[in-house]
PDB file of N, CA and C in Angstrom:
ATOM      1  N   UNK A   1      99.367  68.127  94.765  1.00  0.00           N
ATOM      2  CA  UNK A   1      99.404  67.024  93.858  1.00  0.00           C
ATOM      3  C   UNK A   1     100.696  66.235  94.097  1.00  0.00           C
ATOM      4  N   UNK A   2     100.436  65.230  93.967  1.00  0.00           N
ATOM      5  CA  UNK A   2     101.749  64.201  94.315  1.00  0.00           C
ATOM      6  C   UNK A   2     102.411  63.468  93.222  1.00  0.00           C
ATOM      7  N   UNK A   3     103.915  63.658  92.830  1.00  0.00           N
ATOM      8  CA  UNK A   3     104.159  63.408  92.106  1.00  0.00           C
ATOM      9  C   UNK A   3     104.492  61.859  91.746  1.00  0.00           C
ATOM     10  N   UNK A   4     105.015  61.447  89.967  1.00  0.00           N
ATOM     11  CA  UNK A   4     104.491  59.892  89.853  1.00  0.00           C
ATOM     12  C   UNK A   4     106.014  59.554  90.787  1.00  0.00           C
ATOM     13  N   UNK A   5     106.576  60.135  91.189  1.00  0.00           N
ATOM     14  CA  UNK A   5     107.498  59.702  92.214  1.00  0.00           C
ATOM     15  C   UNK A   5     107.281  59.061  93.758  1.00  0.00           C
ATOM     16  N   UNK A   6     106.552  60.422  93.842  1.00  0.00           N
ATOM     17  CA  UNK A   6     106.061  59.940  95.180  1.00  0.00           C
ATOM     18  C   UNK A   6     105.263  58.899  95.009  1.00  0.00           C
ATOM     19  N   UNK A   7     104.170  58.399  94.010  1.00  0.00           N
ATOM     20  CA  UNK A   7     103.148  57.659  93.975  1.00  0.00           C
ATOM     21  C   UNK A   7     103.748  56.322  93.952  1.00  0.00           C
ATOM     22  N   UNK A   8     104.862  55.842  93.476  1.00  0.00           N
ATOM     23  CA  UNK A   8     105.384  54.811  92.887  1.00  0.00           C
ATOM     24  C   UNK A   8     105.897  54.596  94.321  1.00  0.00           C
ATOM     25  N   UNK A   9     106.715  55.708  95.199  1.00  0.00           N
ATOM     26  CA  UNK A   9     107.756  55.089  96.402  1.00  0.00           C
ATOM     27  C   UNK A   9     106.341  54.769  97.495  1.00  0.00           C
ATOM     28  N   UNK A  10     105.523  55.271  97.444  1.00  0.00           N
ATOM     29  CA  UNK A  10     104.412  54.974  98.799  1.00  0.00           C
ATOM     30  C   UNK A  10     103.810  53.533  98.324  1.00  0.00           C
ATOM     31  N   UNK A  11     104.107  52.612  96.778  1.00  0.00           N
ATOM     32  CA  UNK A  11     103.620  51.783  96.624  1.00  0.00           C
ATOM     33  C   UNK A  11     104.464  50.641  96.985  1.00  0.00           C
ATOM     34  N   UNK A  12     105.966  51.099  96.985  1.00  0.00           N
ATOM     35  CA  UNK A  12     107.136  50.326  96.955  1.00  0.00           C
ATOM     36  C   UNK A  12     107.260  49.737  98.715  1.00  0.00           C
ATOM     37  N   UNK A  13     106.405  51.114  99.201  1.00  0.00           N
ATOM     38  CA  UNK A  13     106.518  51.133 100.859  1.00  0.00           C
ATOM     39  C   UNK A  13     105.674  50.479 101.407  1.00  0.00           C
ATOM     40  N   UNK A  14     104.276  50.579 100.706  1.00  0.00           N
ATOM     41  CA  UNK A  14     103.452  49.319 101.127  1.00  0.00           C
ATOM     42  C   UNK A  14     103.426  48.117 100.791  1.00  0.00           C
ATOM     43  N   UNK A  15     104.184  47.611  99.670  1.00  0.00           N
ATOM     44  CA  UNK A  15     104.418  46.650  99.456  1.00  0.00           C
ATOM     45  C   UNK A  15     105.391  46.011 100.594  1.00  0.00           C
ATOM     46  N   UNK A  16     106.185  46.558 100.760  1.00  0.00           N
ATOM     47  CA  UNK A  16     107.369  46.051 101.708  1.00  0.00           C
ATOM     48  C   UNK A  16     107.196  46.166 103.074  1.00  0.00           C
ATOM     49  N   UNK A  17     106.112  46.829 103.550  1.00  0.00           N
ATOM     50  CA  UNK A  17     105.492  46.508 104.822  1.00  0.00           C
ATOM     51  C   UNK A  17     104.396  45.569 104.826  1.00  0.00           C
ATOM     52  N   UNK A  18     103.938  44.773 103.572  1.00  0.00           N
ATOM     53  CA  UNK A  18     103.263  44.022 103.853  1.00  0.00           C
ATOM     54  C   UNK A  18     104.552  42.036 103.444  1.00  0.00           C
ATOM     55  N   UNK A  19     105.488  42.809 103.182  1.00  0.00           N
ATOM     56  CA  UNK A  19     106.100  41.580 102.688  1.00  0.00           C
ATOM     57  C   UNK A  19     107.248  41.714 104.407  1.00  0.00           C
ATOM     58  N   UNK A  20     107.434  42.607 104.881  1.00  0.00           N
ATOM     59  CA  UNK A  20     108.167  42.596 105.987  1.00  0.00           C
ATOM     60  C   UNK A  20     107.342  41.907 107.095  1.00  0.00           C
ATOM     61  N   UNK A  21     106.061  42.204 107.257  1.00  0.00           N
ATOM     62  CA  UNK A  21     104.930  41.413 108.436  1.00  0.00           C
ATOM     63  C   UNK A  21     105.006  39.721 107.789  1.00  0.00           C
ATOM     64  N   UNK A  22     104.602  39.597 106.594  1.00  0.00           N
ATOM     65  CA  UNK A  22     104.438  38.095 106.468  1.00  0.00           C
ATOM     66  C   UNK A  22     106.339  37.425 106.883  1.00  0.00           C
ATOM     67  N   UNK A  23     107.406  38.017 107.105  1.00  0.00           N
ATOM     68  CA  UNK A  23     108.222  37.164 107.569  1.00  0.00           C
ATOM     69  C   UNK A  23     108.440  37.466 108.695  1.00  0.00           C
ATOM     70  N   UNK A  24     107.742  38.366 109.556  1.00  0.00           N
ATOM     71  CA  UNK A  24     108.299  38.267 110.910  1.00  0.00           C
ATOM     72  C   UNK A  24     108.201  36.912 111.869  1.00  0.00           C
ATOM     73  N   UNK A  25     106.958  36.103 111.378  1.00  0.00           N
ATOM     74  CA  UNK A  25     106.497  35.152 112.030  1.00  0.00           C
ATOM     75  C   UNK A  25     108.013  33.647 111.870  1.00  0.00           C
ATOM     76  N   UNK A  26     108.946  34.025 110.616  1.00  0.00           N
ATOM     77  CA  UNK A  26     109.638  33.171 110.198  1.00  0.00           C
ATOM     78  C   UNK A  26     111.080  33.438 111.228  1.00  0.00           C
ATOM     79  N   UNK A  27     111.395  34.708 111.823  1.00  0.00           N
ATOM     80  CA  UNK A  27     112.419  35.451 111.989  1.00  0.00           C
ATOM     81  C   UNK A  27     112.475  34.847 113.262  1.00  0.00           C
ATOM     82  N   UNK A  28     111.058  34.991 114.076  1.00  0.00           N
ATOM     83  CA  UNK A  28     111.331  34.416 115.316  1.00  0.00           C
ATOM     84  C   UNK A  28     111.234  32.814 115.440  1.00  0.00           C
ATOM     85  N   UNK A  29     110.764  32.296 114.962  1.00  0.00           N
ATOM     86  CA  UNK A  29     111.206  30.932 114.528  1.00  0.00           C
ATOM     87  C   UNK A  29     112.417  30.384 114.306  1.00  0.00           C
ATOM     88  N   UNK A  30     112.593  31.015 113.326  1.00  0.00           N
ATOM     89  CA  UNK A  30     114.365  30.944 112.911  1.00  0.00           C
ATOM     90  C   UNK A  30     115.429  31.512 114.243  1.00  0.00           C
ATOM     91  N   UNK A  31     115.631  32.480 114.887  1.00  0.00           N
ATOM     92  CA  UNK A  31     116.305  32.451 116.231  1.00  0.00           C
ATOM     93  C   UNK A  31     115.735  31.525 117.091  1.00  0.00           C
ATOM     94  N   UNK A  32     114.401  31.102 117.772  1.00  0.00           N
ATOM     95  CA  UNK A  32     114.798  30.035 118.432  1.00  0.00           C
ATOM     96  C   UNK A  32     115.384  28.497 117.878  1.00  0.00           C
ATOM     97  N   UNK A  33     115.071  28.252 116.788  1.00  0.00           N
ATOM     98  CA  UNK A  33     115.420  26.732 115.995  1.00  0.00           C
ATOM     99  C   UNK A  33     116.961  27.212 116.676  1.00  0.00           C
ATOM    100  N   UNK A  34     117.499  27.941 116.133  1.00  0.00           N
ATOM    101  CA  UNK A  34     119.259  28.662 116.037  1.00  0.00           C
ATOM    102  C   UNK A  34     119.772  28.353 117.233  1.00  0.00           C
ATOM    103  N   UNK A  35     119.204  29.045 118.526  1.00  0.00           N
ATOM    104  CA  UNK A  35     119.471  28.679 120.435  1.00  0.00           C
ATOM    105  C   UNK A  35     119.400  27.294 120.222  1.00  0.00           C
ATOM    106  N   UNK A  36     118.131  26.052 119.763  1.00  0.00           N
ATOM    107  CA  UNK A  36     118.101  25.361 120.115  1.00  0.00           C
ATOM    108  C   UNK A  36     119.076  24.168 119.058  1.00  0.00           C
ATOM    109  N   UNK A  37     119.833  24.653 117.865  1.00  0.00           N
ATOM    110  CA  UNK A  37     120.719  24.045 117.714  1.00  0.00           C
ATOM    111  C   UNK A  37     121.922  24.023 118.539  1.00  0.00           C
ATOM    112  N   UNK A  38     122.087  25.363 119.355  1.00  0.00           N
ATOM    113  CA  UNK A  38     123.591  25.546 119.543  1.00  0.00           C
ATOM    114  C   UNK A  38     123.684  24.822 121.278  1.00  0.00           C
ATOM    115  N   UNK A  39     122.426  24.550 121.604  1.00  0.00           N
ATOM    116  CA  UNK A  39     122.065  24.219 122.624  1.00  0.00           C
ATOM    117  C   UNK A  39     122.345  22.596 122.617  1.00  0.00           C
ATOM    118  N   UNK A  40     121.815  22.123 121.935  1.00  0.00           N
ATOM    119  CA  UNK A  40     121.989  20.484 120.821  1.00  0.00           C
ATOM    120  C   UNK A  40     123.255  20.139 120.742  1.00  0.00           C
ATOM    121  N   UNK A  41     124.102  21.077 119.840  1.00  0.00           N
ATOM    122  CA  UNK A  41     125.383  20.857 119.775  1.00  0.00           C
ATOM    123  C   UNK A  41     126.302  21.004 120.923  1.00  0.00           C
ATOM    124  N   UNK A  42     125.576  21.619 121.958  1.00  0.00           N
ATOM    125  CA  UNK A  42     126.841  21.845 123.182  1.00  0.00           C
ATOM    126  C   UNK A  42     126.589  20.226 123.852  1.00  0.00           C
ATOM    127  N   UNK A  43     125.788  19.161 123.697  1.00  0.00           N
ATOM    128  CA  UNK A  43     125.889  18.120 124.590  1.00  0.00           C
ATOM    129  C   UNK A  43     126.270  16.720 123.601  1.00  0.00           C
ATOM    130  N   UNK A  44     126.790  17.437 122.216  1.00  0.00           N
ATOM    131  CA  UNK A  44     127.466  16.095 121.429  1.00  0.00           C
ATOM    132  C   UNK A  44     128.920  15.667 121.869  1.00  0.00           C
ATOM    133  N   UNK A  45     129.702  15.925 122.730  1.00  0.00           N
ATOM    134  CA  UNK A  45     130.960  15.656 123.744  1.00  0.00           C
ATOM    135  C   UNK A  45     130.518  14.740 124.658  1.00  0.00           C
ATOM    136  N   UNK A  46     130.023  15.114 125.623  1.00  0.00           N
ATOM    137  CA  UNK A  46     129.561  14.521 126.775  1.00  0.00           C
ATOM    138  C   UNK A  46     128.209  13.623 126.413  1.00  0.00           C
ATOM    139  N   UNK A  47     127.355  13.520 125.622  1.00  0.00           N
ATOM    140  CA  UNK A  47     126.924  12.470 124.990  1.00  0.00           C
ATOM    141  C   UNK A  47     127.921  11.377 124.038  1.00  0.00           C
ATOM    142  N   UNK A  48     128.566  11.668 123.716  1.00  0.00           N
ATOM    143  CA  UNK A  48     129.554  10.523 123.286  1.00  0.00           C
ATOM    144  C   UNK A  48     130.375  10.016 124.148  1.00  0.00           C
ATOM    145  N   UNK A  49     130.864  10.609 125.299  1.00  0.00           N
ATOM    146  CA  UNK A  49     131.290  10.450 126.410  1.00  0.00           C
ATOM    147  C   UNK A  49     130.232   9.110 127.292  1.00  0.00           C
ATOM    148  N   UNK A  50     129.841   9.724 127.458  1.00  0.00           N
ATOM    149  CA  UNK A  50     128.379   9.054 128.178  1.00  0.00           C
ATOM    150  C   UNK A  50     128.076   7.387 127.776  1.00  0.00           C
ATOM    151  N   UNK A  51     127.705   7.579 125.885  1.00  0.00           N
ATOM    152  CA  UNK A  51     127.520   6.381 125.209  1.00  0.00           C
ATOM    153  C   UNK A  51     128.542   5.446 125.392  1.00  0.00           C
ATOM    154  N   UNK A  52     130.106   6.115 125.389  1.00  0.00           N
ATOM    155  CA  UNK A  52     131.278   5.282 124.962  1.00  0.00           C
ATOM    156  C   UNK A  52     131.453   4.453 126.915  1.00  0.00           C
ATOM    157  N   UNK A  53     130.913   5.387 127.715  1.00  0.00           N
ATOM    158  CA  UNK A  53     130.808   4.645 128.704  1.00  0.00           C
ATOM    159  C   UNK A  53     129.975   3.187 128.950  1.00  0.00           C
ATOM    160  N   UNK A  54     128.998   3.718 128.215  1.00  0.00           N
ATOM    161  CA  UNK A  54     127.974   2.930 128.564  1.00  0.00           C
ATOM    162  C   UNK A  54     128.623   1.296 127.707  1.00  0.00           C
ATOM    163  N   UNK A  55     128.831   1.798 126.447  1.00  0.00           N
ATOM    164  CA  UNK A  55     129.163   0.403 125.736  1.00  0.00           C
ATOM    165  C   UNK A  55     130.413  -0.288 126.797  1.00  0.00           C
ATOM    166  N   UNK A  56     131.675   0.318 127.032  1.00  0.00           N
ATOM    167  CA  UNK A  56     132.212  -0.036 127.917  1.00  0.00           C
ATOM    168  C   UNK A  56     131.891  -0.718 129.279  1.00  0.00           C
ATOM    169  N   UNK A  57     130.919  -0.337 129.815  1.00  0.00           N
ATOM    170  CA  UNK A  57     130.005  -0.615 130.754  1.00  0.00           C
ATOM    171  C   UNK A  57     129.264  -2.296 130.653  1.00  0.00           C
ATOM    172  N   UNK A  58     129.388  -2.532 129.273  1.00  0.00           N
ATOM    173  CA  UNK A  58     129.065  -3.678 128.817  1.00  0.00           C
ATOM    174  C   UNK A  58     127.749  -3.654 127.785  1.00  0.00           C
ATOM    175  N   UNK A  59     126.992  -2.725 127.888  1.00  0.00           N
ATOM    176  CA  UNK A  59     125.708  -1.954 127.040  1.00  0.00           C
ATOM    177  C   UNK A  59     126.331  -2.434 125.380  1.00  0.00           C
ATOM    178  N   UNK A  60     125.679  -2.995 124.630  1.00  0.00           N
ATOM    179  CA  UNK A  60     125.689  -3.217 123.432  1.00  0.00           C
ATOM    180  C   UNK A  60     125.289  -1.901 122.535  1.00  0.00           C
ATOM    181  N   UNK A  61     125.809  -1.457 121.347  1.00  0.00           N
ATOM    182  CA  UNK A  61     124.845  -0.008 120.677  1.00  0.00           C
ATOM    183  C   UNK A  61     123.373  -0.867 120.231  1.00  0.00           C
ATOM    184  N   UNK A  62     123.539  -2.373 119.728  1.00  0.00           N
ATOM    185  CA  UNK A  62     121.646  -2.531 119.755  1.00  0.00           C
ATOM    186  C   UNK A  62     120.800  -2.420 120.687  1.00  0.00           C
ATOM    187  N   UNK A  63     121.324  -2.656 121.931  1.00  0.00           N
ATOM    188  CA  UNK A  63     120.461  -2.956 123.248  1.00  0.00           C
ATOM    189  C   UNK A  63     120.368  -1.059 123.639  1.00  0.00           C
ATOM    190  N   UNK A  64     121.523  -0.263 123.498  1.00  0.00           N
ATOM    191  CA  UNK A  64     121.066   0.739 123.921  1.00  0.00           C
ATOM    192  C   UNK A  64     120.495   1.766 122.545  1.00  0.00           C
ATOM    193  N   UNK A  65     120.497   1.282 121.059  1.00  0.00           N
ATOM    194  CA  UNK A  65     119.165   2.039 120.615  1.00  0.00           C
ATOM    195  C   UNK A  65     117.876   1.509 120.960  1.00  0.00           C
ATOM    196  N   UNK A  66     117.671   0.267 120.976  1.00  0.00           N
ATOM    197  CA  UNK A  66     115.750  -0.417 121.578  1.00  0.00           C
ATOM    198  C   UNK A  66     115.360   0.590 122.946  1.00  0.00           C
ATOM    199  N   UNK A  67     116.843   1.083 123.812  1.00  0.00           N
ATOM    200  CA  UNK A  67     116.379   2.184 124.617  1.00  0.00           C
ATOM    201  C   UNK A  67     116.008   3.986 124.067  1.00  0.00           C
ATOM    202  N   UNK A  68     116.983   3.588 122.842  1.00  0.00           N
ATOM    203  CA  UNK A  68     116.332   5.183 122.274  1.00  0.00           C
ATOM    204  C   UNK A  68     117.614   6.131 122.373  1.00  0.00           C
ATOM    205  N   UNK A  69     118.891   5.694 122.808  1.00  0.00           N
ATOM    206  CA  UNK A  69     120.246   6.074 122.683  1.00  0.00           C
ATOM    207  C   UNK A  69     120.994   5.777 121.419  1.00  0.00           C
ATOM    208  N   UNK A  70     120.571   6.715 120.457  1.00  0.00           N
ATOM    209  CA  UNK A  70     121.140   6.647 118.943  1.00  0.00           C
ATOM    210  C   UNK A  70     123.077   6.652 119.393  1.00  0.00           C
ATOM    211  N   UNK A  71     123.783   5.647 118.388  1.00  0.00           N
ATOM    212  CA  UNK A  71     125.129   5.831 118.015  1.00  0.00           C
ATOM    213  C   UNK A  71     125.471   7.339 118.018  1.00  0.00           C
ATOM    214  N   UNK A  72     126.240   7.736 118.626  1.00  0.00           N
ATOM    215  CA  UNK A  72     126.458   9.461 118.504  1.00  0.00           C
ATOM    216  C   UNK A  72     127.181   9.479 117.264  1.00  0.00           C
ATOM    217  N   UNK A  73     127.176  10.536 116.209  1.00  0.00           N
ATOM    218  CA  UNK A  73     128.070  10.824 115.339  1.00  0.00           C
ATOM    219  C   UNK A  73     129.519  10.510 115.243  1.00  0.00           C
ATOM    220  N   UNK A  74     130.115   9.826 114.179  1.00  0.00           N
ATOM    221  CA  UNK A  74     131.459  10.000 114.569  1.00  0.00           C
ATOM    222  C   UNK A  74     132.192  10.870 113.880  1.00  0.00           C
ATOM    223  N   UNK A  75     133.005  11.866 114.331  1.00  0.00           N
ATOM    224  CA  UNK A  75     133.816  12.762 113.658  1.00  0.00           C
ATOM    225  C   UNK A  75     135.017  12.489 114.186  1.00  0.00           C
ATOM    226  N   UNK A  76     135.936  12.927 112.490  1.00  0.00           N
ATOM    227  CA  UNK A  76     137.678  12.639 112.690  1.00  0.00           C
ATOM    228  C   UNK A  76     138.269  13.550 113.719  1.00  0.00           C
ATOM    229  N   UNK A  77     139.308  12.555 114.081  1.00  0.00           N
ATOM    230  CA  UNK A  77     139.943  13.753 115.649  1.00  0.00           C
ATOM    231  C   UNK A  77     140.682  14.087 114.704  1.00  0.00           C
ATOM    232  N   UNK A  78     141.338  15.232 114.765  1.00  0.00           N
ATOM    233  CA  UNK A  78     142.370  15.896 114.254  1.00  0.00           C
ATOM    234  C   UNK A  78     142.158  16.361 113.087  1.00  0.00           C
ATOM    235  N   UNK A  79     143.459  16.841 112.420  1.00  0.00           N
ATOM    236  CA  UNK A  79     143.353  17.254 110.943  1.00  0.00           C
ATOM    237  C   UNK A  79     143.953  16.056 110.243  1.00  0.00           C
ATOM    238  N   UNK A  80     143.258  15.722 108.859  1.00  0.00           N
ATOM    239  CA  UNK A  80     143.732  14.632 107.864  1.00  0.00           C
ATOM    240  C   UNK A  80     145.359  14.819 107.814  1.00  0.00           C
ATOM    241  N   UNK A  81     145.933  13.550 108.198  1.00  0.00           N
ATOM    242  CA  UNK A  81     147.510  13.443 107.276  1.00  0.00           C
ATOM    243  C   UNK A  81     147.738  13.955 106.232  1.00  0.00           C
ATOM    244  N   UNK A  82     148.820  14.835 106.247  1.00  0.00           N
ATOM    245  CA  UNK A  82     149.143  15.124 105.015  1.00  0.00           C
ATOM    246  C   UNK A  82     150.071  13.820 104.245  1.00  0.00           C
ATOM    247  N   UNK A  83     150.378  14.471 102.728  1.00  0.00           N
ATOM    248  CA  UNK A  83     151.035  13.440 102.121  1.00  0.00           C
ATOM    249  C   UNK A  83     152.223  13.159 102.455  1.00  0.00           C
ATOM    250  N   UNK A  84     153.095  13.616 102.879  1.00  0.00           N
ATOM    251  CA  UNK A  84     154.147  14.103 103.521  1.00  0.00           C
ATOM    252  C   UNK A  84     154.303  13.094 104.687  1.00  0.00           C
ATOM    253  N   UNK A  85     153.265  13.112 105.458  1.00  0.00           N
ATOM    254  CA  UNK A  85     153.471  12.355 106.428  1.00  0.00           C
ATOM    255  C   UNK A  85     153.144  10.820 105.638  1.00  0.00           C
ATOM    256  N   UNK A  86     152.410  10.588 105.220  1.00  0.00           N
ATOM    257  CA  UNK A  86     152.125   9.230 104.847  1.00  0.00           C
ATOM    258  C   UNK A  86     153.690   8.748 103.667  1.00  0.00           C
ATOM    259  N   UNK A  87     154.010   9.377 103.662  1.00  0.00           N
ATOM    260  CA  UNK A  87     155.556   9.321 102.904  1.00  0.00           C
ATOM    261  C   UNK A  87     156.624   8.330 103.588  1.00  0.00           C
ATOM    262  N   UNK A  88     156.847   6.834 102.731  1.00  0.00           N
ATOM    263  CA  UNK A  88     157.645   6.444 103.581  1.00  0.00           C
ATOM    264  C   UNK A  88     158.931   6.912 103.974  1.00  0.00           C
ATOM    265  N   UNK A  89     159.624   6.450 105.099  1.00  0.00           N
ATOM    266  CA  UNK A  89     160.932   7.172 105.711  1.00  0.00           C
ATOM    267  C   UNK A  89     161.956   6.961 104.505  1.00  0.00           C
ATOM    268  N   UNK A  90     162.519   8.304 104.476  1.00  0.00           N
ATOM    269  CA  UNK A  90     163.564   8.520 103.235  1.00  0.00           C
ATOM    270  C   UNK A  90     163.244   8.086 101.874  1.00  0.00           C
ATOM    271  N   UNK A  91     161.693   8.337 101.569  1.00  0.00           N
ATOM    272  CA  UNK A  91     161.481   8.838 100.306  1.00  0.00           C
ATOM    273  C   UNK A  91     161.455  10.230  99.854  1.00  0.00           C
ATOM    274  N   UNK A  92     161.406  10.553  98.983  1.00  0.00           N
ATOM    275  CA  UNK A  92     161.359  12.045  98.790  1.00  0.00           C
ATOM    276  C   UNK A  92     160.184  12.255  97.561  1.00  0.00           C
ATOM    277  N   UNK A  93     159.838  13.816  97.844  1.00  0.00           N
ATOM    278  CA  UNK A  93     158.442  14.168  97.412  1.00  0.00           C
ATOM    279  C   UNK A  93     157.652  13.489  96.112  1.00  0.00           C
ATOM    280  N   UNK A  94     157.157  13.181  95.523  1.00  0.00           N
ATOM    281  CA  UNK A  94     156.919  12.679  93.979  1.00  0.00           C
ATOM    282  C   UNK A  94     157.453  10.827  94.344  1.00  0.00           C
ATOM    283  N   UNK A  95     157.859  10.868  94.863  1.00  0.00           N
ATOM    284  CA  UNK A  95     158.524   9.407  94.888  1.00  0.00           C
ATOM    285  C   UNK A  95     158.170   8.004  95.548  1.00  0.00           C
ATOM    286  N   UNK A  96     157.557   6.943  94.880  1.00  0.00           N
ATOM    287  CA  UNK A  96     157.152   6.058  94.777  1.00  0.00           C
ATOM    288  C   UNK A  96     157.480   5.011  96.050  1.00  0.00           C
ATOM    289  N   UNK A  97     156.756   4.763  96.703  1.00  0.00           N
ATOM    290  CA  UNK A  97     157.106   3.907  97.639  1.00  0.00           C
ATOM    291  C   UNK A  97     157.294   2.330  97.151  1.00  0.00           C
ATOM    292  N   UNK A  98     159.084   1.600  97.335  1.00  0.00           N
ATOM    293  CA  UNK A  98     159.292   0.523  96.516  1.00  0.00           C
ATOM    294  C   UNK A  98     157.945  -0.440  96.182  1.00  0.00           C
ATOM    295  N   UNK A  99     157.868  -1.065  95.614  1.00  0.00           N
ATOM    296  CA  UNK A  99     156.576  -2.304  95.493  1.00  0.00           C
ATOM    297  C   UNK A  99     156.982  -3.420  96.349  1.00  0.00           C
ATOM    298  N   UNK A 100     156.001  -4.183  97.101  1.00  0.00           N
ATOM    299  CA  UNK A 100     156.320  -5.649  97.618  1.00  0.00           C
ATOM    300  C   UNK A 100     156.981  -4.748  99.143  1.00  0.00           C
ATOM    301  N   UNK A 101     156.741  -3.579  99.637  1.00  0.00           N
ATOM    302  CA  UNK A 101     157.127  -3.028 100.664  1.00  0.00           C
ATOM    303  C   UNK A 101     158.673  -3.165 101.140  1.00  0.00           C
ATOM    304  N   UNK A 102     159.008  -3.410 102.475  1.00  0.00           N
ATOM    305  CA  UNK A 102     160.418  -3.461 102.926  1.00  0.00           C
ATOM    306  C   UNK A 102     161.503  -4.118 101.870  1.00  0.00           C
ATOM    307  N   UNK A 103     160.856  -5.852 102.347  1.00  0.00           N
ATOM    308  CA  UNK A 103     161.808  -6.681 101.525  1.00  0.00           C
ATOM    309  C   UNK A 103     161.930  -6.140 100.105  1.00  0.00           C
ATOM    310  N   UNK A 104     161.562  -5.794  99.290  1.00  0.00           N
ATOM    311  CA  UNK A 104     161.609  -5.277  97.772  1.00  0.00           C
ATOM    312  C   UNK A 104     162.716  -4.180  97.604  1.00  0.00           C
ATOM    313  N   UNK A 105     162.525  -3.566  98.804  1.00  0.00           N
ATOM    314  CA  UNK A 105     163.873  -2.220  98.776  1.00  0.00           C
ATOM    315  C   UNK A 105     164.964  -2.460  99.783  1.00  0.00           C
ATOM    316  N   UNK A 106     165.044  -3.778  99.725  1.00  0.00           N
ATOM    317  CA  UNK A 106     166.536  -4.360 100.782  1.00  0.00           C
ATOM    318  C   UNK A 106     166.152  -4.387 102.114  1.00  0.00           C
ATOM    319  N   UNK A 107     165.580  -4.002 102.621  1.00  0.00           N
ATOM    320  CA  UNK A 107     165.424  -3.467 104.234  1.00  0.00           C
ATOM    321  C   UNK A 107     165.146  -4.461 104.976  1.00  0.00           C
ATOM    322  N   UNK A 108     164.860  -5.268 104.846  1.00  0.00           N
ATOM    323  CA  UNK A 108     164.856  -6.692 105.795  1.00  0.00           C
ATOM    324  C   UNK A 108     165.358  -6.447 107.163  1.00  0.00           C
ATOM    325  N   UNK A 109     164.143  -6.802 107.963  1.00  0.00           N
ATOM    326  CA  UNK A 109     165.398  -7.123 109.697  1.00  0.00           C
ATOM    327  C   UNK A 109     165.837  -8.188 109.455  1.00  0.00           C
ATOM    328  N   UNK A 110     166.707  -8.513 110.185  1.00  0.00           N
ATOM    329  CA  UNK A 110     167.294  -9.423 110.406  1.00  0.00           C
ATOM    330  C   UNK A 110     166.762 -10.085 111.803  1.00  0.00           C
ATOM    331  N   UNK A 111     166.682 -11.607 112.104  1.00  0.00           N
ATOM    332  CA  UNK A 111     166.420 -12.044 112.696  1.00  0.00           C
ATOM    333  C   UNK A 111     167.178 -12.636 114.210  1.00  0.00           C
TER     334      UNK A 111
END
């Protein structure tokens, strides 16, 4: 006789072999989509490369999307300025950059 233990875990087990088959079909799907992003992403360099030639080249970006050459993404080079840097010379932290710029805080070149 089998106890309500056992009866309950052999139900828990078929349940989960029938919920493990309905996602296998998703699993392998999902690794190739995955290759074929990382595959995608390895030619966004040298596709911007390529484009920035081409406009240079004299290629307009309208004339080369009607060919089907989308604008490549643009992403920031570097890391954002800090505040620090955007700080004018010999201000200090918290501190207000004069109003009306140079002339307002004496600094004038001279001509």
């Amino acid at each position: 006789m089998t106890s309500p233990h056992d009866t309950f875990m052999r139900k828990v087990h078929e349940n989960l072999g029938a919920r493990t088959a309905a996602v296998e079909p998703l699993a392998a799907v999902l690794a190739e989509r995955q290759r074929l992003v990382a595959l995608l992403s390895a030619t966004d360099e040298p596709y911007s490369k390529a484009y920035g030639q081409a406009v240079d080249g004299g290629w307009s970006p309208d004339e080369l999307a009607k060919l089907g050459a989308v604008e490549p993404a643009r992403r920031p080079r570097g890391r954002p300025r800090s505040a620090a840097s955007r700080r004018p010379a010999g201000a200090l932290p918290g501190q207000a950059a004069p109003a009306g710029g140079p002339a307002a805080s004496g600094n004038q070149l001279s001509e």
